[in-house]
Protein backbone atom coordinates (compact mmCIF):
# COMPACT_ATOMS: atom_id res chain seq x y z
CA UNK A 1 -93.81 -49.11 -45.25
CA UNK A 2 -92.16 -45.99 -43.61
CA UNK A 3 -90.64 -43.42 -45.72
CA UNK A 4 -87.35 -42.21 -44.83
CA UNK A 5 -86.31 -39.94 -42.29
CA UNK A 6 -86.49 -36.21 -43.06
CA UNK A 7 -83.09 -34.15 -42.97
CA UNK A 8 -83.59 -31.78 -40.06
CA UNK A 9 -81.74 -28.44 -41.68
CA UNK A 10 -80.68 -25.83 -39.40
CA UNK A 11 -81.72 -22.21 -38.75
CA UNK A 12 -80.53 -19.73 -36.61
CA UNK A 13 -81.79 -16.43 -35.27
CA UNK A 14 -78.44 -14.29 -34.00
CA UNK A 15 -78.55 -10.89 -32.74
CA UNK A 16 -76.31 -8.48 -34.82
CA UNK A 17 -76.60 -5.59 -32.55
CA UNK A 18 -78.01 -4.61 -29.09
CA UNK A 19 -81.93 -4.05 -28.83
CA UNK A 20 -83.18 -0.67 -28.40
CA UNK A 21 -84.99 0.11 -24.64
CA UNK A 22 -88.38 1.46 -25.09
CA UNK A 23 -88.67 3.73 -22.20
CA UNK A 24 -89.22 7.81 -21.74
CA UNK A 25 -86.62 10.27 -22.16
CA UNK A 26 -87.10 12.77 -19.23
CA UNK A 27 -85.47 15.67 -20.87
CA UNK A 28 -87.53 15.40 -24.15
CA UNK A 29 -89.61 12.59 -23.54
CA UNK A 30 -88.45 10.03 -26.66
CA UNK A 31 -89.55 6.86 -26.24
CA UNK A 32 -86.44 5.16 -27.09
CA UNK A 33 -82.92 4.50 -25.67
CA UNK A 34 -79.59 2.90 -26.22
CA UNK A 35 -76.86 1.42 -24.30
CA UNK A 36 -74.25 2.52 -27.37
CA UNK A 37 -71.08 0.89 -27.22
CA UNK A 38 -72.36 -0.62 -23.82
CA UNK A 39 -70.52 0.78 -20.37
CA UNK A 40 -71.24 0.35 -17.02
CA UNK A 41 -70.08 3.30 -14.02
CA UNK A 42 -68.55 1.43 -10.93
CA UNK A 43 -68.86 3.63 -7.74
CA UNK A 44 -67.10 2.44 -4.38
CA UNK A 45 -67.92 3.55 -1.21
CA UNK A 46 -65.63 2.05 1.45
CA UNK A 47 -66.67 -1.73 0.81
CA UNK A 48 -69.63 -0.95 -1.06
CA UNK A 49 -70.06 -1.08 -4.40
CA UNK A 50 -72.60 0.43 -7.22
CA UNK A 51 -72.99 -0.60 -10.78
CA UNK A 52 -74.45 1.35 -13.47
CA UNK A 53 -75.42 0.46 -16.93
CA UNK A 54 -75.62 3.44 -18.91
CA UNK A 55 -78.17 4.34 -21.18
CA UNK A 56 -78.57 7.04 -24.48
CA UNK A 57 -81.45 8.87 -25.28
CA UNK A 58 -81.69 8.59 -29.20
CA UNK A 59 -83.24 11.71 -29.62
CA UNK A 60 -81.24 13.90 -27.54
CA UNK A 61 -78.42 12.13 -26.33
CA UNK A 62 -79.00 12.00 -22.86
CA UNK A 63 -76.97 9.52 -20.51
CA UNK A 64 -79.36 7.71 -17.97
CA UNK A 65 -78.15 5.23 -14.89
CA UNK A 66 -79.79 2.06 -14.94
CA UNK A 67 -79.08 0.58 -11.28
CA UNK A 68 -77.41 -3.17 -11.52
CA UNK A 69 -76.16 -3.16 -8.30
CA UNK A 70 -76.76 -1.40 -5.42
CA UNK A 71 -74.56 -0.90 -1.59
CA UNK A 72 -72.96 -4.52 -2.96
CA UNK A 73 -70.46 -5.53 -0.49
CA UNK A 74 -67.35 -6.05 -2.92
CA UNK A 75 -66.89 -9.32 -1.34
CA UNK A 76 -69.53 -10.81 -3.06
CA UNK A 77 -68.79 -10.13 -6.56
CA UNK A 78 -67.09 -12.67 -8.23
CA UNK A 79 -63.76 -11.55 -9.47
CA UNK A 80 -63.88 -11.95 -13.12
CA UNK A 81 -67.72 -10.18 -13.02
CA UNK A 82 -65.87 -7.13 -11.10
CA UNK A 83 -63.22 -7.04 -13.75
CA UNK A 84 -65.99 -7.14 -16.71
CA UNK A 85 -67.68 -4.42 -14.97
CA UNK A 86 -64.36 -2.00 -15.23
CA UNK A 87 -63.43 -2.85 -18.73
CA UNK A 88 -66.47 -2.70 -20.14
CA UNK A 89 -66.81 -6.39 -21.46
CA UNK A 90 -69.57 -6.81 -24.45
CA UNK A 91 -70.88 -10.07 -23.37
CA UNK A 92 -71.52 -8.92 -19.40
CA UNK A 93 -73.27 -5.50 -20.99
CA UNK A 94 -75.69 -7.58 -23.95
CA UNK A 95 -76.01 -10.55 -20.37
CA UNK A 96 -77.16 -7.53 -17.98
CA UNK A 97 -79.22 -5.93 -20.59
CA UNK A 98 -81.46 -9.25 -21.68
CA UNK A 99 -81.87 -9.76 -17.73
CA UNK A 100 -85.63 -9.72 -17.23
CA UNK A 101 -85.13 -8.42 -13.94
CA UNK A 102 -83.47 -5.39 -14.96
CA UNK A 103 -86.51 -4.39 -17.53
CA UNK A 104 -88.49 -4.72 -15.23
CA UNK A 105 -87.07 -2.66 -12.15
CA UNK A 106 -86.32 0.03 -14.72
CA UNK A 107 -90.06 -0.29 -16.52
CA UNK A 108 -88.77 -0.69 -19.65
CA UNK A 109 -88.88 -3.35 -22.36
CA UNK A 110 -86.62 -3.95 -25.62
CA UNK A 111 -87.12 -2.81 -29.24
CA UNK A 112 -85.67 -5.77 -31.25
CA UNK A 113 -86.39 -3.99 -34.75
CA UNK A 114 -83.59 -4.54 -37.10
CA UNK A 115 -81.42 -5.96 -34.32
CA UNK A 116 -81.39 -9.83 -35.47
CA UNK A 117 -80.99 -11.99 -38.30
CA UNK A 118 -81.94 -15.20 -39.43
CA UNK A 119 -78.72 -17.39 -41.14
CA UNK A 120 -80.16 -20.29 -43.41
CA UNK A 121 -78.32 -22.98 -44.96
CA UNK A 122 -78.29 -21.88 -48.44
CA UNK A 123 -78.86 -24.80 -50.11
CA UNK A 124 -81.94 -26.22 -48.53
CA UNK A 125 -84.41 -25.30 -51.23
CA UNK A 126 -82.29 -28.82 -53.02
CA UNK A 127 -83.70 -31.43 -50.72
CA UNK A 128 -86.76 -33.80 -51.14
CA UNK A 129 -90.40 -32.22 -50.00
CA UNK A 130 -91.31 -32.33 -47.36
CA UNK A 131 -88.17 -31.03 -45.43
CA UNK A 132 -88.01 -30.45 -41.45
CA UNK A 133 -85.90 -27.01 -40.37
CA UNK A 134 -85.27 -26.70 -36.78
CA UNK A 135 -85.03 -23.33 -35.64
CA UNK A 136 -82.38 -22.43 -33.01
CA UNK A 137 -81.96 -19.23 -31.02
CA UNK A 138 -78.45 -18.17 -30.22
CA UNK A 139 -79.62 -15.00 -28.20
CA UNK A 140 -82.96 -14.67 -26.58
CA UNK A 141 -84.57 -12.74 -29.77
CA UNK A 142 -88.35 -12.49 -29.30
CA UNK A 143 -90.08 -13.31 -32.29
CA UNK A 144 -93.19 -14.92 -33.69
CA UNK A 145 -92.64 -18.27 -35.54
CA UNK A 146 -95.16 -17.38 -38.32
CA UNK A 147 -93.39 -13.97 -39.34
CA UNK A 148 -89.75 -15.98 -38.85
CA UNK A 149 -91.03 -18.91 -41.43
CA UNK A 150 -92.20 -16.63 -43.87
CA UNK A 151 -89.43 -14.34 -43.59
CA UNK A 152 -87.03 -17.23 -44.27
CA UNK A 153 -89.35 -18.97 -46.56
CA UNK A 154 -90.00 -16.13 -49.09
CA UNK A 155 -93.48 -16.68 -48.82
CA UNK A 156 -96.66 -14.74 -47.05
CA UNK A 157 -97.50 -15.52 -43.81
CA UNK A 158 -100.54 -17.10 -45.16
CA UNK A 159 -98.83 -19.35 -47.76
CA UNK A 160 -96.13 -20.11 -44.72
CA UNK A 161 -99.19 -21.40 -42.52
CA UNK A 162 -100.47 -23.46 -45.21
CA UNK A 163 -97.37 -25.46 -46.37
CA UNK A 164 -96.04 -25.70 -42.72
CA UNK A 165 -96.52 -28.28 -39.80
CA UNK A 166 -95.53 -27.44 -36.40
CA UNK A 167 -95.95 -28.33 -32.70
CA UNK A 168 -95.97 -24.59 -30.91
CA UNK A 169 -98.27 -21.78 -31.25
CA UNK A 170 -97.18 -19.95 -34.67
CA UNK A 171 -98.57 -16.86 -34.14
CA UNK A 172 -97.55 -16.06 -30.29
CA UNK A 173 -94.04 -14.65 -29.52
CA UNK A 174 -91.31 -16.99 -28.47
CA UNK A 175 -87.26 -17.28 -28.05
CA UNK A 176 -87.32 -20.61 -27.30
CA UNK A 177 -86.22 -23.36 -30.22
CA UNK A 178 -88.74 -25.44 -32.31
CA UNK A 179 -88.74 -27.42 -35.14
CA UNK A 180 -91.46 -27.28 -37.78
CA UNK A 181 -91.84 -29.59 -41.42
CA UNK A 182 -92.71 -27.53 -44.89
CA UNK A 183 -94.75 -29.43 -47.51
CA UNK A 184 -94.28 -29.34 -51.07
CA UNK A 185 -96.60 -26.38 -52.89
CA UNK A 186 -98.56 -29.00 -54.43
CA UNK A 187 -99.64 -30.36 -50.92
């Protein structure tokens, strides 16, 4: 005989602010950078265009260029991209920032420290043992699984690896979804 499905509860990692860039100031050589309120610097020349994505030093306030495009022809930027560009639109700054690409032509990675959290249903601790969570990731947060289940658990890492069952690596770094089961204490 089969015992009953397991509610899968929800969890979800958002991002509540930007990530920090980890790269070298080259006035005072900080390691670490911010895009602020997030603005981009649009240059034309005749039917070319270059973007910018601006960039604080946090030590000495230092504005930095970070190339997103460069010599474009204006006719192939969409229209609503070119208009996000000049106003400044959040979700095209956090979009270019996150792109891979762009760490890596500028050598730089991101600093994710304090710039997520993790929303639980509150309740959950009320159903049956075991119980199955499935994590989602609304943003592309980096993070290990084993540090996220504790952290969301209450537990140590080492009591979180004993009472959970998963199917993915616990202790390397992901962004990617996954759902895992916890087990009663007494298990």
């Amino acid at each position: 005989m089969s015992s009953p499905p397991h509610p899968v509860l929800p969890w979800v990692v958002r991002r509540t602010r930007l990530p920090l860039l980890s790269m070298r100031c080259v006035d005072c050589r900080a390691e670490s950078a911010t895009t602020g309120k997030g603005r981009f610097r649009v240059n034309a020349n005749g039917k070319l265009l270059d973007v910018w994505l601006l960039v604080r030093c946090v030590s000495c306030d230092r504005t930095s260029k970070l190339t997103v495009h460069e010599r474009t022809p204006v006719s192939s930027f969409d229209p609503a991209e070119l208009d996000g560009y000049r106003v400044n639109d959040p979700q095209l700054v956090a979009s270019t920032l996150l792109d891979p690409l762009l760490a890596r032509r500028h050598r730089f990675v991101l600093d994710w420290t304090g710039a997520w959290r993790l929303d639980i249903p509150s309740p959950w601790r009320d159903e049956t043992w075991p119980v199955q969570l499935e994590v989602v990731f609304a943003d592309p947060v980096p993070v290990r699984p084993d540090r996220l289940i504790a952290q969301g658990l209450g537990l140590s890492r080492n009591e979180a690896l004993r009472r959970v069952k998963c199917g993915i690596a616990l202790r390397r770094t992901t962004s990617a979804g996954f759902t895992f089961t916890v087990l009663s204490r007494d298990s």
